[in-house]
C-alpha atoms as a PDB file:
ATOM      1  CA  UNK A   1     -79.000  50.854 -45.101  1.00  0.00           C
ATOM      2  CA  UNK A   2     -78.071  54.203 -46.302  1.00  0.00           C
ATOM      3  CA  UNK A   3     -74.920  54.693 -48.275  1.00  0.00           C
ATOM      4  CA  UNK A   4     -71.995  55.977 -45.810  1.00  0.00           C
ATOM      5  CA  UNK A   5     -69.924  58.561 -47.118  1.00  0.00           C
ATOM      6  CA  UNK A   6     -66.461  56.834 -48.080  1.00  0.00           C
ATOM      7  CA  UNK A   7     -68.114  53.398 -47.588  1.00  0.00           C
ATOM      8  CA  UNK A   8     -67.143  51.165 -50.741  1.00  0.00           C
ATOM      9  CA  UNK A   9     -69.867  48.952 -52.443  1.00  0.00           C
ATOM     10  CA  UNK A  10     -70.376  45.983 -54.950  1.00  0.00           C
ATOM     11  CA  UNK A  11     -73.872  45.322 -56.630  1.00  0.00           C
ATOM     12  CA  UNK A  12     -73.940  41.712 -58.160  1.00  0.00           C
ATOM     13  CA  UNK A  13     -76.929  41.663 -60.117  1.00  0.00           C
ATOM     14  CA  UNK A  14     -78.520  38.228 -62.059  1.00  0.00           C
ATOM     15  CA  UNK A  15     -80.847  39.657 -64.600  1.00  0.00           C
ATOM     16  CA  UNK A  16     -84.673  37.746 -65.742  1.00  0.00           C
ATOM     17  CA  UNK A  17     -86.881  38.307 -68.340  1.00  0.00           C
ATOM     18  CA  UNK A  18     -89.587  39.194 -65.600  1.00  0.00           C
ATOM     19  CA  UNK A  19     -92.230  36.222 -67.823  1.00  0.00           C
ATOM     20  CA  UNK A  20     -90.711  33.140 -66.439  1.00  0.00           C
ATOM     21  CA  UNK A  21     -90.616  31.948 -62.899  1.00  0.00           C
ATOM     22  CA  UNK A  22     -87.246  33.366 -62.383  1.00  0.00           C
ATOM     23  CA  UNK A  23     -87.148  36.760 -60.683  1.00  0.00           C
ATOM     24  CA  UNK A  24     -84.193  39.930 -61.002  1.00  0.00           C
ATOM     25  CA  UNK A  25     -82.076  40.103 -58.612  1.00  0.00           C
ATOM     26  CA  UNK A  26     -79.471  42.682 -57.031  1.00  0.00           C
ATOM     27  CA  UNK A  27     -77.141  42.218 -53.802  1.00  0.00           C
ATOM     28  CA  UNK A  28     -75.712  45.631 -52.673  1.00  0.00           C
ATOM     29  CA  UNK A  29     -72.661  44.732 -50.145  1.00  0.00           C
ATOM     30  CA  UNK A  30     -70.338  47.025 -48.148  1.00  0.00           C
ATOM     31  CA  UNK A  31     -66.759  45.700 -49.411  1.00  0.00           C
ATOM     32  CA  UNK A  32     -65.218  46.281 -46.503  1.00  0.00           C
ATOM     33  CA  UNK A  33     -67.089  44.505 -43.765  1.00  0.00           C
ATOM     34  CA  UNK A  34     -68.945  42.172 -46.155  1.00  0.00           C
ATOM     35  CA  UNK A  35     -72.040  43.519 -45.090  1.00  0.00           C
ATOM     36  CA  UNK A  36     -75.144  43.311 -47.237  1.00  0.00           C
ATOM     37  CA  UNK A  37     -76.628  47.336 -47.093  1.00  0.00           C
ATOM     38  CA  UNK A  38     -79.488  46.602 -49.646  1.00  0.00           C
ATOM     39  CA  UNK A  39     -81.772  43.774 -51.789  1.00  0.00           C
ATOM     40  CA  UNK A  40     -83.434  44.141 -54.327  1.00  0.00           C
ATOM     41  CA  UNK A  41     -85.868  40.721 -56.246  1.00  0.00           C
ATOM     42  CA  UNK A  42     -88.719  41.106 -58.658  1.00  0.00           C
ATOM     43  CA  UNK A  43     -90.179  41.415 -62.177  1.00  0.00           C
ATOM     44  CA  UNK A  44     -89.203  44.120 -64.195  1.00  0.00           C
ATOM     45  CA  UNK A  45     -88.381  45.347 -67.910  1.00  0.00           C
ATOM     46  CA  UNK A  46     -84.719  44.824 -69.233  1.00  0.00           C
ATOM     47  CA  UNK A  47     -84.574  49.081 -68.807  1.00  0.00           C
ATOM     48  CA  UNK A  48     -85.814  49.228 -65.760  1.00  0.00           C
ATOM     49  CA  UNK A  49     -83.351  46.964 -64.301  1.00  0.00           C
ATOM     50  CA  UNK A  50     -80.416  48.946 -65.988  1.00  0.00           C
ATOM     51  CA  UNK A  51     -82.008  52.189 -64.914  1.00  0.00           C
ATOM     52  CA  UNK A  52     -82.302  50.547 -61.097  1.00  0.00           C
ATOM     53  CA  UNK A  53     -78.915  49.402 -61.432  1.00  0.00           C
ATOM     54  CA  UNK A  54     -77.442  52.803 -62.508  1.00  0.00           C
ATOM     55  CA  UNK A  55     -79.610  54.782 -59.741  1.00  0.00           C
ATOM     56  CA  UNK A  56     -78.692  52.287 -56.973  1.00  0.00           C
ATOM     57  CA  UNK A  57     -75.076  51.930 -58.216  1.00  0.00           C
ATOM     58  CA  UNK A  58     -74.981  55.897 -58.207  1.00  0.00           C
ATOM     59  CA  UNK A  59     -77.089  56.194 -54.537  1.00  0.00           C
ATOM     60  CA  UNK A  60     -74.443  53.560 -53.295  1.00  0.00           C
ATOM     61  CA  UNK A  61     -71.130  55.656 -54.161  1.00  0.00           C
ATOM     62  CA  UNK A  62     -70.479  54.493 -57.492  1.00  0.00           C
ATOM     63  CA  UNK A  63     -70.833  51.080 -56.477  1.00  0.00           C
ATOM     64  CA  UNK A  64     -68.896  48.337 -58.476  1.00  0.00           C
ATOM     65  CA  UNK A  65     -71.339  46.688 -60.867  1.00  0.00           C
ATOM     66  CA  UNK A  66     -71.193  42.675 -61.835  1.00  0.00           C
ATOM     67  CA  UNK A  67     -74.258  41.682 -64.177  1.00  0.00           C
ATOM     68  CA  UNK A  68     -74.033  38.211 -64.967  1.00  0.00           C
ATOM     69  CA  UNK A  69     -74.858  39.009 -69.035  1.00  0.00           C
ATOM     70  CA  UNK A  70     -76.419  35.469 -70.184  1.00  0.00           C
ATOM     71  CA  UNK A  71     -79.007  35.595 -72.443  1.00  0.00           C
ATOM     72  CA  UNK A  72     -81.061  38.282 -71.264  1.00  0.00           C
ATOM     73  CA  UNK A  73     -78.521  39.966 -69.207  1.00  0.00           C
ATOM     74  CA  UNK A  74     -76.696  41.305 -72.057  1.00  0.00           C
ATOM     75  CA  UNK A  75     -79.184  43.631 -73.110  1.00  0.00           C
ATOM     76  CA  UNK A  76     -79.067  44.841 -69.237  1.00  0.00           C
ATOM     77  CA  UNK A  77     -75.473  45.469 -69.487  1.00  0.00           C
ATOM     78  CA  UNK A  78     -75.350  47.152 -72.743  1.00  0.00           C
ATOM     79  CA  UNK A  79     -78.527  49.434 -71.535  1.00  0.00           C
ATOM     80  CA  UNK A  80     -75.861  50.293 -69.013  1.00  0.00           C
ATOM     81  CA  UNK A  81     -72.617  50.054 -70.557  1.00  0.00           C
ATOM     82  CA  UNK A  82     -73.736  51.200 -74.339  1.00  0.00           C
ATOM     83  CA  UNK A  83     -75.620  54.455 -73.504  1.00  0.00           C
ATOM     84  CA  UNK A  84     -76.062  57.857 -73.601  1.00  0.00           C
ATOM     85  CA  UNK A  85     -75.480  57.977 -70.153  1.00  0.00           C
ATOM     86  CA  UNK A  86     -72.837  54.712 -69.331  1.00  0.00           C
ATOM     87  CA  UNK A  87     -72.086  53.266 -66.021  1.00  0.00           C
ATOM     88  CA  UNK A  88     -68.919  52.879 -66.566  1.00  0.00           C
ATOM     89  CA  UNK A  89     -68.032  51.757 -62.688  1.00  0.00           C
ATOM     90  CA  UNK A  90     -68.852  47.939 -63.786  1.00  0.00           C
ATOM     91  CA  UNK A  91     -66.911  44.499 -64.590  1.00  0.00           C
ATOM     92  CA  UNK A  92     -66.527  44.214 -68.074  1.00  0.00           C
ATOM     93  CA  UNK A  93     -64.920  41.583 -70.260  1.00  0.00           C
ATOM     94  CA  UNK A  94     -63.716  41.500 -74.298  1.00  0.00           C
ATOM     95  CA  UNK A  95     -65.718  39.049 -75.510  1.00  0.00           C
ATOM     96  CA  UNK A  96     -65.266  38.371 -80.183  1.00  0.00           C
ATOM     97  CA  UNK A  97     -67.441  36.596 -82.125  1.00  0.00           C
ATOM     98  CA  UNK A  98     -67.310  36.980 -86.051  1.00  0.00           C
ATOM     99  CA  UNK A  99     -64.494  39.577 -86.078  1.00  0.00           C
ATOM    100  CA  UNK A 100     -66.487  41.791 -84.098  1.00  0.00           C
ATOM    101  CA  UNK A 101     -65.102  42.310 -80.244  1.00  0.00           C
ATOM    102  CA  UNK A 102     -67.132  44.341 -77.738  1.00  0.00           C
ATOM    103  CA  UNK A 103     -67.394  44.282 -74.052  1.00  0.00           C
ATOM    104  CA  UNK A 104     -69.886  42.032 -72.152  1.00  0.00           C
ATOM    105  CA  UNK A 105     -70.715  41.276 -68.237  1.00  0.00           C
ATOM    106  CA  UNK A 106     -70.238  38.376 -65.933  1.00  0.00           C
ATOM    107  CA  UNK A 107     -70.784  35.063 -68.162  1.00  0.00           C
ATOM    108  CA  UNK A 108     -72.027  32.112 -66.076  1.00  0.00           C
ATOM    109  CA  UNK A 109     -70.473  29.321 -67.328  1.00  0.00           C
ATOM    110  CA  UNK A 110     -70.329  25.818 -66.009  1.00  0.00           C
ATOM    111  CA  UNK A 111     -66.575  26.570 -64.521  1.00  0.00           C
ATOM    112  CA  UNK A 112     -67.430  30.227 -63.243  1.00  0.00           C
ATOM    113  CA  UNK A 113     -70.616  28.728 -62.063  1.00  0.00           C
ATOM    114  CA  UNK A 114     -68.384  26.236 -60.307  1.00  0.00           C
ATOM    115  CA  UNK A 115     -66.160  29.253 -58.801  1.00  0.00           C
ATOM    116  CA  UNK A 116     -68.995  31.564 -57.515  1.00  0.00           C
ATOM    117  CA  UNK A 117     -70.872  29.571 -56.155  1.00  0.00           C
ATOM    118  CA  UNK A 118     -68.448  27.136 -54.627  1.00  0.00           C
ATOM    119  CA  UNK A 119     -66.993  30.695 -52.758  1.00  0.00           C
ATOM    120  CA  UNK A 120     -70.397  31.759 -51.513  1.00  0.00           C
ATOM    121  CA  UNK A 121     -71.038  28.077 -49.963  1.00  0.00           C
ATOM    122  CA  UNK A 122     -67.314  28.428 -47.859  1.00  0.00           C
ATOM    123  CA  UNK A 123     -68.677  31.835 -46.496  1.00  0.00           C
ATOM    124  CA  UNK A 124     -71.807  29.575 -44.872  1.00  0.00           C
ATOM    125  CA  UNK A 125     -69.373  26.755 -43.987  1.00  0.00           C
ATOM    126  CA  UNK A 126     -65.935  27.871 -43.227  1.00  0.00           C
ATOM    127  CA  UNK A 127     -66.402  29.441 -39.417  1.00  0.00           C
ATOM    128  CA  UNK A 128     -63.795  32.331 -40.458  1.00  0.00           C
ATOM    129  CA  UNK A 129     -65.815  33.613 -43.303  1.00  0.00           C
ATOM    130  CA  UNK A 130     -69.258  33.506 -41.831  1.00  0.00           C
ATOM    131  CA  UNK A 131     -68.185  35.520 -38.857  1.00  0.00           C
ATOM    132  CA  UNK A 132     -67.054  38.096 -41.283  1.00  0.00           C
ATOM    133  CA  UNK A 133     -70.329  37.817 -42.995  1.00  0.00           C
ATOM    134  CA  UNK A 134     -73.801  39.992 -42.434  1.00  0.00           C
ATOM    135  CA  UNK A 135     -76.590  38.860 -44.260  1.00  0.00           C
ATOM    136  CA  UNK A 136     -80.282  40.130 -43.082  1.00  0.00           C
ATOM    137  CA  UNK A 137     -81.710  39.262 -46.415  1.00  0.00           C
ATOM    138  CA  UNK A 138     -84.921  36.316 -45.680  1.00  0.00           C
ATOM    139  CA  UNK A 139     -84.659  35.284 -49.023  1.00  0.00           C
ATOM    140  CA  UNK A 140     -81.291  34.340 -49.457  1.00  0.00           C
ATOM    141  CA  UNK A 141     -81.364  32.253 -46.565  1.00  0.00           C
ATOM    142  CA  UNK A 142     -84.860  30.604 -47.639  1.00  0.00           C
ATOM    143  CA  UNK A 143     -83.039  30.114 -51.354  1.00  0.00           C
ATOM    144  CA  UNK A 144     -79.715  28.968 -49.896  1.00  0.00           C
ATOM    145  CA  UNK A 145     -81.791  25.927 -47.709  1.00  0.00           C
ATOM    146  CA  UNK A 146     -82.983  24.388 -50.845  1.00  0.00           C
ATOM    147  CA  UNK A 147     -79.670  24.295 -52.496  1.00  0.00           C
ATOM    148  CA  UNK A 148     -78.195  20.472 -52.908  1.00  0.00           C
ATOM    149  CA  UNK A 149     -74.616  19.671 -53.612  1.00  0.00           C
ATOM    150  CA  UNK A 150     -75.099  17.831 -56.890  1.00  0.00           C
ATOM    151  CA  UNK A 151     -72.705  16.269 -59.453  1.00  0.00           C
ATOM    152  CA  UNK A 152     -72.473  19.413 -61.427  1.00  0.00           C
ATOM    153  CA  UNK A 153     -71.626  21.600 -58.263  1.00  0.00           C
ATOM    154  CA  UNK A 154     -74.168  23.052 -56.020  1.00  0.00           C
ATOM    155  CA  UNK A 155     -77.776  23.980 -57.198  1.00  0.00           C
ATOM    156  CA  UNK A 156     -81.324  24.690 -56.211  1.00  0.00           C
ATOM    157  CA  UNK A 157     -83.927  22.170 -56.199  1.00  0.00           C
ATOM    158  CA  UNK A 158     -86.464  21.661 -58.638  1.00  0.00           C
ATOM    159  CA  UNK A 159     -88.740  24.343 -57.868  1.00  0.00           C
ATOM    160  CA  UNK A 160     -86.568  26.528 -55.906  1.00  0.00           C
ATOM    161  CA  UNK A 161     -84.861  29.975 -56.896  1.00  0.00           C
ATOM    162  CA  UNK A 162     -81.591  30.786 -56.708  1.00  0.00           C
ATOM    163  CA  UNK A 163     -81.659  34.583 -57.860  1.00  0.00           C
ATOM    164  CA  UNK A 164     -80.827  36.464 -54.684  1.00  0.00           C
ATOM    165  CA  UNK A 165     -78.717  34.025 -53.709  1.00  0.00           C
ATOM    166  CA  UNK A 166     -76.936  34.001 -57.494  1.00  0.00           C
ATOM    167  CA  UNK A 167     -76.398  38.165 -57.341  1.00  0.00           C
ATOM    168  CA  UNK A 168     -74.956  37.584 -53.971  1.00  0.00           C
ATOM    169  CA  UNK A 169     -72.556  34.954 -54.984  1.00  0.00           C
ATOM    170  CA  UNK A 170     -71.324  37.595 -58.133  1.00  0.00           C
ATOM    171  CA  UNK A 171     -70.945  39.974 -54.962  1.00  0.00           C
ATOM    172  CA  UNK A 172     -68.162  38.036 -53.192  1.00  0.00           C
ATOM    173  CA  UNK A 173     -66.444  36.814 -55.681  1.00  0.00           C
ATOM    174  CA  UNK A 174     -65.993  39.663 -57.225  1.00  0.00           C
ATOM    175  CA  UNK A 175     -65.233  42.068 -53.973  1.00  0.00           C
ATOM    176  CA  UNK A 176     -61.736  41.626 -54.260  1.00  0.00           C
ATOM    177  CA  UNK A 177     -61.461  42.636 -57.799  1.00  0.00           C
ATOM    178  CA  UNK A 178     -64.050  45.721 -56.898  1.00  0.00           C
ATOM    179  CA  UNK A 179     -61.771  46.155 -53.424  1.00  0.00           C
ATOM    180  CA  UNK A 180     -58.669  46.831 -56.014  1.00  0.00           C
ATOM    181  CA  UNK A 181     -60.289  48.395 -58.990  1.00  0.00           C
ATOM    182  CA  UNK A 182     -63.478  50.962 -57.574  1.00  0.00           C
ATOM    183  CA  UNK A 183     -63.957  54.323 -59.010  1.00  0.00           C
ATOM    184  CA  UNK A 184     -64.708  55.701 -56.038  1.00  0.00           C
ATOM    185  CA  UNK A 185     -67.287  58.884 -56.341  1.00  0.00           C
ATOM    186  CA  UNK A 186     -68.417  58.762 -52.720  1.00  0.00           C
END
């Protein structure tokens, strides 16, 4: 969908190296109605994913940005948060490591793992939250029916992907914070 003029967004975004099975990913959702507006999985570079993320986060209002920044998603983060030309709209954490603090993205953790994903499975199970919910995306439901409940929280199966359905779960976790903190441009 196009962008509606005082619409609010969210992008969640879970970077790939583009040489692995794993695809990128990006969810673009309308924060208000929890409608997803625009999809976005493939293989590209580490720039062009920031430069995608900044034109689609720009196209879409200013959009709030979430890039979960393991491994290879910290490069895609500081491409955007670290440059001559920052997107500054984005979630950001301090992060220190040998007396040197700088800002990073979403970090996927077992526990935020845990969180995200456990709040993206009520929105398919709880009837209140999946009325409130538009997906049109294929994908996501195609990666979302070969995800298991398993001892370490839920997951895909061997084989399957989860990266659509990963940058979506970064969307609605994070919409509230977005809903409270957006620089909104539109």
């Amino acid at each position: 969908k196009e962008p509606e003029p005082k619409k609010r967004y969210i992008i969640g975004s879970d970077p790939s190296s583009g040489t692995s099975a794993d695809f990128s990913a990006i969810q673009v959702l309308d924060i208000e109605n929890y409608e997803q507006v625009a999809e976005y999985v493939g293989k590209c570079t580490i720039q062009d994913l920031a430069c995608h993320l900044k034109n689609i986060g720009r196209y879409y209002n200013n959009a709030y940005l979430v890039v979960e920044s393991n491994s290879i998603g910290e490069a895609v983060f500081s491409n955007l948060w670290y440059s001559d030309d920052p997107y500054t709209n984005l979630f950001k954490q301090e992060k220190s490591r040998n007396g040197v603090t700088r800002f990073t993205g979403w970090i996927t953790d077992v526990k935020s793992r845990q969180l995200i994903t456990n709040n993206l499975v009520d929105f398919f199970y709880v009837d209140e939250l999946f009325e409130t919910l538009k997906i049109y995306s294929e994908r996501v439901v195609g990666q979302m029916s070969t995800w298991i409940n398993t001892d370490r929280g839920f997951d895909h199966i061997k084989g399957g992907h989860d990266d659509a359905v990963m940058a979506l779960a970064l969307a609605l976790y994070n919409r509230r914070t977005a809903a409270n903190t957006i620089k909104f441009l539109g």
